[in-house]
N, C-alpha and C. Protein backbone atom coordinates (compact mmCIF):
# COMPACT_ATOMS: atom_id res chain seq x y z
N UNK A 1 134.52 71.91 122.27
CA UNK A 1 135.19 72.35 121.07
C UNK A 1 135.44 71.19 120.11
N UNK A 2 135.66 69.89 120.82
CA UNK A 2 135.72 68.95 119.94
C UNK A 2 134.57 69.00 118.84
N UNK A 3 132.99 68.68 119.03
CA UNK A 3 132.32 68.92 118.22
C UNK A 3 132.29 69.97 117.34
N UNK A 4 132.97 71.08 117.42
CA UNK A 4 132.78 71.81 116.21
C UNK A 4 133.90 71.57 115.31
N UNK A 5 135.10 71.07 116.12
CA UNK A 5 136.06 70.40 114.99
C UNK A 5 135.42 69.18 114.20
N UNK A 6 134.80 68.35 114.97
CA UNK A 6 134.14 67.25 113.89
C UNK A 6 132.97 67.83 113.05
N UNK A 7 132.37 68.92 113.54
CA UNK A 7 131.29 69.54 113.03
C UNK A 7 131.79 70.19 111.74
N UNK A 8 132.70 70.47 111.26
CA UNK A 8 133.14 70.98 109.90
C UNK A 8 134.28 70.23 109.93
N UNK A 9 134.49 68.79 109.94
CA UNK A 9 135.01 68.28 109.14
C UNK A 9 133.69 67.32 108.16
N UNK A 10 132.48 66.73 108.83
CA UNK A 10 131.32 67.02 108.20
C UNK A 10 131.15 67.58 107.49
N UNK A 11 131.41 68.83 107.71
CA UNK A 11 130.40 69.65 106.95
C UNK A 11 131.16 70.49 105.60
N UNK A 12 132.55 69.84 105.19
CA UNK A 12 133.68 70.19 104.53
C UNK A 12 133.63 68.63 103.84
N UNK A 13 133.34 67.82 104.16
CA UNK A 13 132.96 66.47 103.48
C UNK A 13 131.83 66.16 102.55
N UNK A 14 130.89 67.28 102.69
CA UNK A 14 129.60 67.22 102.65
C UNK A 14 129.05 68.12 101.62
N UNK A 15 130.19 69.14 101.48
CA UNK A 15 129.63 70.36 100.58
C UNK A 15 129.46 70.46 99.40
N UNK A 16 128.60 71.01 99.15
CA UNK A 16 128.05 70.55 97.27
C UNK A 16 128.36 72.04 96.07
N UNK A 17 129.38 73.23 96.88
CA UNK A 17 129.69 73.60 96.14
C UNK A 17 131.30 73.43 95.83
N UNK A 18 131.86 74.33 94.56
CA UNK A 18 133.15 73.55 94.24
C UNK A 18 134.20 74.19 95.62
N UNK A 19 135.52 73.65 95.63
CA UNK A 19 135.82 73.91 96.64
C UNK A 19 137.36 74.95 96.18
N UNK A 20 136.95 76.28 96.58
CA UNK A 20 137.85 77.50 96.35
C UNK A 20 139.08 76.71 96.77
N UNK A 21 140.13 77.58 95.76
CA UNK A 21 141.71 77.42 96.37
C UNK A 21 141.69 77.71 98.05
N UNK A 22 142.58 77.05 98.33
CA UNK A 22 142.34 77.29 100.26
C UNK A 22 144.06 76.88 100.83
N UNK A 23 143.90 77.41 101.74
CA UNK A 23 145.16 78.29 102.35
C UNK A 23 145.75 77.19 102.90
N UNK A 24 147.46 76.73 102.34
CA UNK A 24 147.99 75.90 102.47
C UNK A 24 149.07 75.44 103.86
N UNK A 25 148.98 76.88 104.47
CA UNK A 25 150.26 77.03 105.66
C UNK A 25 148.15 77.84 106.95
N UNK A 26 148.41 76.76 107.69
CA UNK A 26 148.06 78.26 109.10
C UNK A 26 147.68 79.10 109.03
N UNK A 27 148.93 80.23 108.92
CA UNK A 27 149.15 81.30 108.82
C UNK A 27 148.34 82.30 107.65
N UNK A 28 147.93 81.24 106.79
CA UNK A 28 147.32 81.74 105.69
C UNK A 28 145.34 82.01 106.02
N UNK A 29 145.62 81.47 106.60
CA UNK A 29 143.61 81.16 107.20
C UNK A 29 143.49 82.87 107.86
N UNK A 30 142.13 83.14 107.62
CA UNK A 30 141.91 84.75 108.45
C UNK A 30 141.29 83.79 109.67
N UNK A 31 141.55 84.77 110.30
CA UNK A 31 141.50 84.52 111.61
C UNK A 31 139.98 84.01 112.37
N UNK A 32 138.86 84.29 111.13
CA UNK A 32 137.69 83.35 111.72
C UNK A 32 137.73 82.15 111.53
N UNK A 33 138.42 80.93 110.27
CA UNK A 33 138.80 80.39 109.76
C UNK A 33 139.47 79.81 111.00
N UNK A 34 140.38 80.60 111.57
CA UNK A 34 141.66 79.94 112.05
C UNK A 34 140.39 79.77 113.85
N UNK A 35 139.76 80.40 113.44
CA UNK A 35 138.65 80.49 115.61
C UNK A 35 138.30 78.74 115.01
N UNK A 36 137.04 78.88 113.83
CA UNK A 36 136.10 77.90 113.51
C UNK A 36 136.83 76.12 113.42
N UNK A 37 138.36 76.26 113.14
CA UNK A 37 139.02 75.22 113.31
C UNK A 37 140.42 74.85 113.88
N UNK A 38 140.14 75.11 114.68
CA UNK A 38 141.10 75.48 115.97
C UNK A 38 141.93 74.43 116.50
N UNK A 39 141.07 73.41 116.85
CA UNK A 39 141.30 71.62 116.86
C UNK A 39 142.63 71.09 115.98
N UNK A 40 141.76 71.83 114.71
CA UNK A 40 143.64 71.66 113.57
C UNK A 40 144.69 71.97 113.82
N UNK A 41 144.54 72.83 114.60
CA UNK A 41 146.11 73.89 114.57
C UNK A 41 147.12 72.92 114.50
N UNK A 42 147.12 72.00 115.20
CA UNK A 42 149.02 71.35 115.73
C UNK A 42 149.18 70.64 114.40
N UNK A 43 148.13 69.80 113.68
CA UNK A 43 148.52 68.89 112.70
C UNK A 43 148.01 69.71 111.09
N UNK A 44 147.91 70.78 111.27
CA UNK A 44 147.62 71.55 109.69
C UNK A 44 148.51 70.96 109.25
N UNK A 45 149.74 71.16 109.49
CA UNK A 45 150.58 71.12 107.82
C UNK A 45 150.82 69.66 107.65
N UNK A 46 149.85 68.71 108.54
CA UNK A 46 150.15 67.04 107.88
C UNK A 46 149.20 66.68 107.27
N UNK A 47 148.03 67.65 107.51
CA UNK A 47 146.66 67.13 106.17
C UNK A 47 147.14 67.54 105.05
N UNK A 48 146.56 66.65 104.23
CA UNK A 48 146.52 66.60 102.61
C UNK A 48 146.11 68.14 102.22
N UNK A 49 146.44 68.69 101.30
CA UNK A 49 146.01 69.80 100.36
C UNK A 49 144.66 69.85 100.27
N UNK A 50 143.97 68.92 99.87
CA UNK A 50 142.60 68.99 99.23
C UNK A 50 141.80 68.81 100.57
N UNK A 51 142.37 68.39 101.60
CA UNK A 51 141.16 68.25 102.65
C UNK A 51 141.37 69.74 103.42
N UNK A 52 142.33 70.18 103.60
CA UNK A 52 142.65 71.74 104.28
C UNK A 52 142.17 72.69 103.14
N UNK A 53 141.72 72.74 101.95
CA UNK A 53 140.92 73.55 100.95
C UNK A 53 139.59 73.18 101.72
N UNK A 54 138.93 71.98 101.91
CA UNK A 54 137.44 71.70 102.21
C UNK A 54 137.31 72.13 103.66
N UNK A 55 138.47 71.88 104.28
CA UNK A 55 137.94 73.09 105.73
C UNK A 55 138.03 73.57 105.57
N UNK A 56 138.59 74.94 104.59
CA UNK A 56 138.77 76.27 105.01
C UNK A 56 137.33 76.69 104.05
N UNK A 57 137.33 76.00 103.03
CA UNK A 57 136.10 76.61 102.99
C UNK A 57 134.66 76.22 103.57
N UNK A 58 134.79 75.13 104.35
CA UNK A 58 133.64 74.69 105.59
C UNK A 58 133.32 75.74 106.70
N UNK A 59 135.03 75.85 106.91
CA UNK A 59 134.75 77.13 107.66
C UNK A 59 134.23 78.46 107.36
N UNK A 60 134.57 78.68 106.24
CA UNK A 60 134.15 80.15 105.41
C UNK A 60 132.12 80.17 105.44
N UNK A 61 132.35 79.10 104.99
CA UNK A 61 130.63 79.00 105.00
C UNK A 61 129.84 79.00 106.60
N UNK A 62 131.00 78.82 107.40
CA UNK A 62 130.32 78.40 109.10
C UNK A 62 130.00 79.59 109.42
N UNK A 63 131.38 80.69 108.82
CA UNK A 63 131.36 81.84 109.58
C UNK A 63 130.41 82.60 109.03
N UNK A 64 130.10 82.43 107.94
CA UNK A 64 128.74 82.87 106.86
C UNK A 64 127.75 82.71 107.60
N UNK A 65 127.19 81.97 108.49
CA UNK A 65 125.60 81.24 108.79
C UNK A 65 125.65 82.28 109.72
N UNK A 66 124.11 82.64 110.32
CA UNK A 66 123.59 83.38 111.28
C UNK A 66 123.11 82.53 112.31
N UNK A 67 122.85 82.62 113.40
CA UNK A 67 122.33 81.69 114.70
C UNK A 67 121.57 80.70 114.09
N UNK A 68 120.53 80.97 113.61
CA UNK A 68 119.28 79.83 113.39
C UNK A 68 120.17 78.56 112.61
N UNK A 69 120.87 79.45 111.43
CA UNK A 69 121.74 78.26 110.39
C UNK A 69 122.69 77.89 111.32
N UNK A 70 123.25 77.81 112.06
CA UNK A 70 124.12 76.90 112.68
C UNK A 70 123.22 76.17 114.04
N UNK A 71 122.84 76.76 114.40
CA UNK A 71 121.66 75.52 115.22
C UNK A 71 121.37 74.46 114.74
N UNK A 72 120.71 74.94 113.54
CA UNK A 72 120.21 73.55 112.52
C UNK A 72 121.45 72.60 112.31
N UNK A 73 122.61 73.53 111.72
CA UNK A 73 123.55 72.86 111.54
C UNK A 73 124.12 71.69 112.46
N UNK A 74 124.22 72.45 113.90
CA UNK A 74 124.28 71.24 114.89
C UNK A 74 123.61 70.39 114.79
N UNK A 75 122.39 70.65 115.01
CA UNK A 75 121.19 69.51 115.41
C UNK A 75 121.33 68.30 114.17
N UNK A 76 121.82 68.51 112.97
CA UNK A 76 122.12 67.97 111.58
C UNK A 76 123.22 67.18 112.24
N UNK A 77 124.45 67.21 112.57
CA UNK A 77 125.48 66.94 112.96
C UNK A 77 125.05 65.94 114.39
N UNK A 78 124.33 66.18 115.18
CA UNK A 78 124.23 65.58 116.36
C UNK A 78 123.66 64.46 115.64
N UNK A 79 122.28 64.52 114.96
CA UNK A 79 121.56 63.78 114.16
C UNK A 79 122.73 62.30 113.97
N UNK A 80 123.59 62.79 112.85
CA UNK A 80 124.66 62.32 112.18
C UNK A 80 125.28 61.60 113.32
N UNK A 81 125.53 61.80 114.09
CA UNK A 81 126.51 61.14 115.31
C UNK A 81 125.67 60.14 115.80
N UNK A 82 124.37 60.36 116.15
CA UNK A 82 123.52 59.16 116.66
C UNK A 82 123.09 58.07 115.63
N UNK A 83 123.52 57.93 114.60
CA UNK A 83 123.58 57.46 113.49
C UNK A 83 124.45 55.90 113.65
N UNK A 84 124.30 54.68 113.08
CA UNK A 84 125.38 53.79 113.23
C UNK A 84 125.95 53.70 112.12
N UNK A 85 127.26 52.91 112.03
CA UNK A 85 128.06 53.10 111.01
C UNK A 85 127.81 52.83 109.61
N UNK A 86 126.66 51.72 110.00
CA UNK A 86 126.33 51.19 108.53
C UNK A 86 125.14 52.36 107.62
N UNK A 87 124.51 53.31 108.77
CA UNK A 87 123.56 53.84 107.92
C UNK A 87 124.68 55.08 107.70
N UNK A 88 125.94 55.44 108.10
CA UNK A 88 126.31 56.45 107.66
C UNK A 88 127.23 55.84 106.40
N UNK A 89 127.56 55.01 106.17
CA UNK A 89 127.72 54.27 104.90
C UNK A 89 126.90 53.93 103.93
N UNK A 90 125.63 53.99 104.07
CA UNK A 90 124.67 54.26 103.19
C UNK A 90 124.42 55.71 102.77
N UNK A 91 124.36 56.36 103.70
CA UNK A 91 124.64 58.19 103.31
C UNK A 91 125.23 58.58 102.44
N UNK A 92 126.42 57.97 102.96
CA UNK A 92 128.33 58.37 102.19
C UNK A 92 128.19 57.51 100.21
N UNK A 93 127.39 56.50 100.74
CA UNK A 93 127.21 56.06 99.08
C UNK A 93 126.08 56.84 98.07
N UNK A 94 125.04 57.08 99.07
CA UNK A 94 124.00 57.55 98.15
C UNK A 94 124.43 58.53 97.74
N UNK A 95 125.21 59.31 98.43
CA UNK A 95 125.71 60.96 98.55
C UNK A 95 126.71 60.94 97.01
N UNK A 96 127.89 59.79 97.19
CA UNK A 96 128.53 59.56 95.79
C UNK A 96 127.83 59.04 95.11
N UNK A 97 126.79 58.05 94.67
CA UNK A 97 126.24 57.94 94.05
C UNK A 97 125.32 59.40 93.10
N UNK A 98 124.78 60.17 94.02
CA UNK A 98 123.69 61.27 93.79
C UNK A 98 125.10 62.23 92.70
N UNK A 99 126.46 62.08 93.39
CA UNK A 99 127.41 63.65 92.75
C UNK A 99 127.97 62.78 91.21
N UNK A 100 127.68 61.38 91.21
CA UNK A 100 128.20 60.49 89.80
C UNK A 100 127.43 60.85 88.86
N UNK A 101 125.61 61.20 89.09
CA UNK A 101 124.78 61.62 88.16
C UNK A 101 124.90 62.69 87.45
N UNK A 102 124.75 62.62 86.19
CA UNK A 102 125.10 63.77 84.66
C UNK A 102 124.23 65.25 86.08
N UNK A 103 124.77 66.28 85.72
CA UNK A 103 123.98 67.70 86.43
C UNK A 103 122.48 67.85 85.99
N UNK A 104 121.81 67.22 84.93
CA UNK A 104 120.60 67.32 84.61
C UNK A 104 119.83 66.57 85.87
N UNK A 105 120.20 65.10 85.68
CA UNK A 105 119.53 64.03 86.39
C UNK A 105 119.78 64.95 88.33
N UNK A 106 120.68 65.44 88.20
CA UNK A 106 121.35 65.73 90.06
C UNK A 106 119.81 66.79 90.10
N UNK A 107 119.94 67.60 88.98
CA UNK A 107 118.95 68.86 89.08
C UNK A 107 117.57 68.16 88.98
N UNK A 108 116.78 67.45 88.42
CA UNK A 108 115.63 66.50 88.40
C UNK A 108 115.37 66.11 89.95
N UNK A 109 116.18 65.21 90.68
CA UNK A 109 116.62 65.06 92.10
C UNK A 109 115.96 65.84 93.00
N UNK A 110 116.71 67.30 92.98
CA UNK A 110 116.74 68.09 93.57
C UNK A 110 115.29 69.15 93.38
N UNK A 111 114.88 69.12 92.43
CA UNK A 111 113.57 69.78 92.15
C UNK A 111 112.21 68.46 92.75
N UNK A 112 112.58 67.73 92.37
CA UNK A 112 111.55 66.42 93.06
C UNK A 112 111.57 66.81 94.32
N UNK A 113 112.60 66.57 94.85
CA UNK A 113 112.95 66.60 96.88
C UNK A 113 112.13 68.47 97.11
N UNK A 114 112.48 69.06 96.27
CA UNK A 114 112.02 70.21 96.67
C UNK A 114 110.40 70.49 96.62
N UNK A 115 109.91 69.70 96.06
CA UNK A 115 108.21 69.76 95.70
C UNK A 115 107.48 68.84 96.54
N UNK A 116 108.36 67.82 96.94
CA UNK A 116 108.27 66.70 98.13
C UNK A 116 107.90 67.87 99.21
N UNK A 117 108.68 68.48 99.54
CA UNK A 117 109.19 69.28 101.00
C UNK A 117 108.02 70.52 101.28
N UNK A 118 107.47 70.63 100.01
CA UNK A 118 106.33 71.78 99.76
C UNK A 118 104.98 70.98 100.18
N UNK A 119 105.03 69.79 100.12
CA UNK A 119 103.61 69.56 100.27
C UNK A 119 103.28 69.35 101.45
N UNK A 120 102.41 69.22 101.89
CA UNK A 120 102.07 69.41 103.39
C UNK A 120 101.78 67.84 103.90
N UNK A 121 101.89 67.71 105.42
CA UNK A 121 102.14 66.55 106.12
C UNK A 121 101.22 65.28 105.38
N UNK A 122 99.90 65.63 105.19
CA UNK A 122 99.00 64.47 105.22
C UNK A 122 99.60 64.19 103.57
N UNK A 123 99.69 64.94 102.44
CA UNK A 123 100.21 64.14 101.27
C UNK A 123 102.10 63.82 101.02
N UNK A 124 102.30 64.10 101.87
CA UNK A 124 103.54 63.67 101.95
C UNK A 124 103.27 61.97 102.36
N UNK A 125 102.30 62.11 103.47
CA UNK A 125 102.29 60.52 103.89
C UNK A 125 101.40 59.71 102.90
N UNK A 126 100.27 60.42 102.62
CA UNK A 126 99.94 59.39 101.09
C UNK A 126 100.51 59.16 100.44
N UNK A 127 101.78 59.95 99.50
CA UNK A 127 102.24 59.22 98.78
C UNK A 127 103.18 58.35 99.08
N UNK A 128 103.69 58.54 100.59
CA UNK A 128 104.69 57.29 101.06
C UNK A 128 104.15 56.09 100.67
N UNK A 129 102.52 56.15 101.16
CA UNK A 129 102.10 55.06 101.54
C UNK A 129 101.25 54.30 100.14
N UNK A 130 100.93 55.25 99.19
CA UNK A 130 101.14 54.18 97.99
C UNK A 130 102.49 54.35 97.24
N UNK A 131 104.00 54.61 97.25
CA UNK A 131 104.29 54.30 97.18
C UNK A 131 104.70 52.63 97.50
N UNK A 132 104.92 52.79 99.25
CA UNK A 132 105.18 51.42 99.57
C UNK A 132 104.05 50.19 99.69
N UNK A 133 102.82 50.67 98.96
CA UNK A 133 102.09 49.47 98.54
C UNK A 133 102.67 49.08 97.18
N UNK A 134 103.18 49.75 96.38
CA UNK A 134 103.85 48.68 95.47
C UNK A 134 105.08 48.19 95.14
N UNK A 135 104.75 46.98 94.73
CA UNK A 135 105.64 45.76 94.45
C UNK A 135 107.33 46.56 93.94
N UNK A 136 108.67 45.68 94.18
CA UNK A 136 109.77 46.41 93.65
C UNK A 136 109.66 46.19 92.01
N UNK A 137 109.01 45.66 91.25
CA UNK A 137 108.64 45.88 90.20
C UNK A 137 107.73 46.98 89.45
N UNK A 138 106.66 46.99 90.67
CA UNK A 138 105.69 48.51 89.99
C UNK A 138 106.95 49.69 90.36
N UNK A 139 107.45 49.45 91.20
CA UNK A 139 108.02 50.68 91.49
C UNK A 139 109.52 50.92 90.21
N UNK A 140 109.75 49.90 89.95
CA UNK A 140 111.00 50.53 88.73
C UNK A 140 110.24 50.97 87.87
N UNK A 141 109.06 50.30 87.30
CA UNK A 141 108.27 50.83 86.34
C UNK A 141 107.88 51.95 86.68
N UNK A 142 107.41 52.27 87.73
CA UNK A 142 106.98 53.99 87.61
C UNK A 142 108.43 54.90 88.01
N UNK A 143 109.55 54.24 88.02
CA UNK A 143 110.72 55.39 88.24
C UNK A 143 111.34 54.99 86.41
N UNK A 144 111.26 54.19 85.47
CA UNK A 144 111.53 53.87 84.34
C UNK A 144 110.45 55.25 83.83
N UNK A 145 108.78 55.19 83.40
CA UNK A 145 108.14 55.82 83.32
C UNK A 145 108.29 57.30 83.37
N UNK A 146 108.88 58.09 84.87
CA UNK A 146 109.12 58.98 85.01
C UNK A 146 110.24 59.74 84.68
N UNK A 147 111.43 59.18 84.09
CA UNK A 147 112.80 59.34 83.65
C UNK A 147 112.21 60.06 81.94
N UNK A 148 111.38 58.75 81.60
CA UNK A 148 111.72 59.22 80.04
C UNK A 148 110.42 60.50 79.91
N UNK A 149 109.87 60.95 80.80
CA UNK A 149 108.81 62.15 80.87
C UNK A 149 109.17 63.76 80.56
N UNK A 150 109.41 64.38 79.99
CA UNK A 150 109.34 65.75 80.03
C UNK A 150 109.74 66.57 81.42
N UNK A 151 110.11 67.64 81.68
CA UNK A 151 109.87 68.23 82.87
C UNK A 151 108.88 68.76 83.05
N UNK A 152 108.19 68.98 82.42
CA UNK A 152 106.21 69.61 82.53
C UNK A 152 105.33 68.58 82.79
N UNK A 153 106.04 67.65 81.98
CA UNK A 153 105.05 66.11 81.95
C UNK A 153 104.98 65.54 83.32
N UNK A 154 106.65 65.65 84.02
CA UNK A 154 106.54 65.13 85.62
C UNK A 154 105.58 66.11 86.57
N UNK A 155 105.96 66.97 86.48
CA UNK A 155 105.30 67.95 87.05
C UNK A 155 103.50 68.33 86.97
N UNK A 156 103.32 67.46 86.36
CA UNK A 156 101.84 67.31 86.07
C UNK A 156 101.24 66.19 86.69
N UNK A 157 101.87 65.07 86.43
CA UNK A 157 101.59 63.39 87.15
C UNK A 157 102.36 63.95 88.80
N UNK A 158 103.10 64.94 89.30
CA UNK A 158 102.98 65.06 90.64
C UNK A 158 101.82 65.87 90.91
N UNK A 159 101.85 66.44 90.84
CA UNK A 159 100.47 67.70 90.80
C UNK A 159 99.35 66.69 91.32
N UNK A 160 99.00 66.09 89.87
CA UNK A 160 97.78 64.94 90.02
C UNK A 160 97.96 63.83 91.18
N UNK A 161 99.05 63.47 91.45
CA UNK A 161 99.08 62.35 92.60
C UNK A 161 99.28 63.46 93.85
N UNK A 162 99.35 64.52 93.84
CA UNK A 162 99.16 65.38 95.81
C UNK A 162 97.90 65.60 95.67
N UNK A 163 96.97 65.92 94.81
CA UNK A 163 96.04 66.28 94.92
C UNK A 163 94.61 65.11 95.04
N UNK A 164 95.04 64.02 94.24
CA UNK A 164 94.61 62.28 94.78
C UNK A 164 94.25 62.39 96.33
N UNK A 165 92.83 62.13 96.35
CA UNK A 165 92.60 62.15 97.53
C UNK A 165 92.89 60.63 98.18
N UNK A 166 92.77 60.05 99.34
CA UNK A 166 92.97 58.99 99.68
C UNK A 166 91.78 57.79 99.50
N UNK A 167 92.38 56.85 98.74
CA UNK A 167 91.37 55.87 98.62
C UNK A 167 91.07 56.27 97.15
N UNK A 168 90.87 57.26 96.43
CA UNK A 168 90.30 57.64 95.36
C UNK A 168 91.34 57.22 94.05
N UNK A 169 91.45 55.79 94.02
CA UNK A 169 92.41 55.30 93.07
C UNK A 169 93.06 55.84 91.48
């Protein structure tokens, strides 16, 4: 049971939507709420306000998921635990770093990672791998380059680099 108490305090740390008014006494939590964080019970009323809003709605969302989504969810969480401190401090920054960006740039991000995730194994690894043939200079230049581009315009220079066969410069 311990892990699922740390498992949504994660995952109440982590959440990227806004976080509903949330139930200030115990007594106030419905009772899946009150199963999913159970661990809390003795010290609820000494957490802060704003962190007992992010569990209850961690929890709301836990009790939301169907088998497969909380599997993953674990395996995400176990992931996270085998982790050392310094790369989960790199997480925790990129993560504030990524929520500091204007909602355009967060949404740019997030449509990139998502077209990343579409392409299939072998061009996923080509473009790792000319990525990391170039220099930290080519590489600001082509993330400078790609900023001031259109959203059709990016979406065209990705297109053209998955479809780059290997070697074919």
């Amino acid at each position: 049971m311990k892990i699922r108490a740390w498992f949504m305090v994660l995952l109440a740390a982590g959440c990227l939507i806004a976080i509903p008014a949330g139930a200030q006494s115990w007594d106030e939590l419905s009772p899946t709420q009150q199963e999913v964080l159970q661990g809390f019970q003795g010290r609820w009323d000494d957490l802060p306000a704003e962190r007992k809003q992010r569990l209850a709605a961690g929890a709301e969302r836990w009790s939301d998921m169907d088998d497969e989504q909380k599997a993953q969810a674990r395996n995400r969480f176990q992931r996270w635990r085998g982790l050392d401190p310094e790369q989960r401090q790199r997480i925790r920054d990129r993560y504030r770093d990524f929520k500091s960006l204007p909602p355009e740039e967060q949404q740019r991000l997030r449509e990139n990672f998502r077209r990343f995730r579409e392409m299939n194994p072998e061009q996923r690894q080509r473009l790792r791998e000319r990525w990391q043939d170039l220099t930290p200079e080519q590489r600001e230049r082509v993330r400078d380059r790609m900023r001031s581009l259109t959203p059709e315009q990016r979406r065209r220079v990705i297109d053209r680099m998955k479809n780059r066969q290997p070697g074919g410069g």
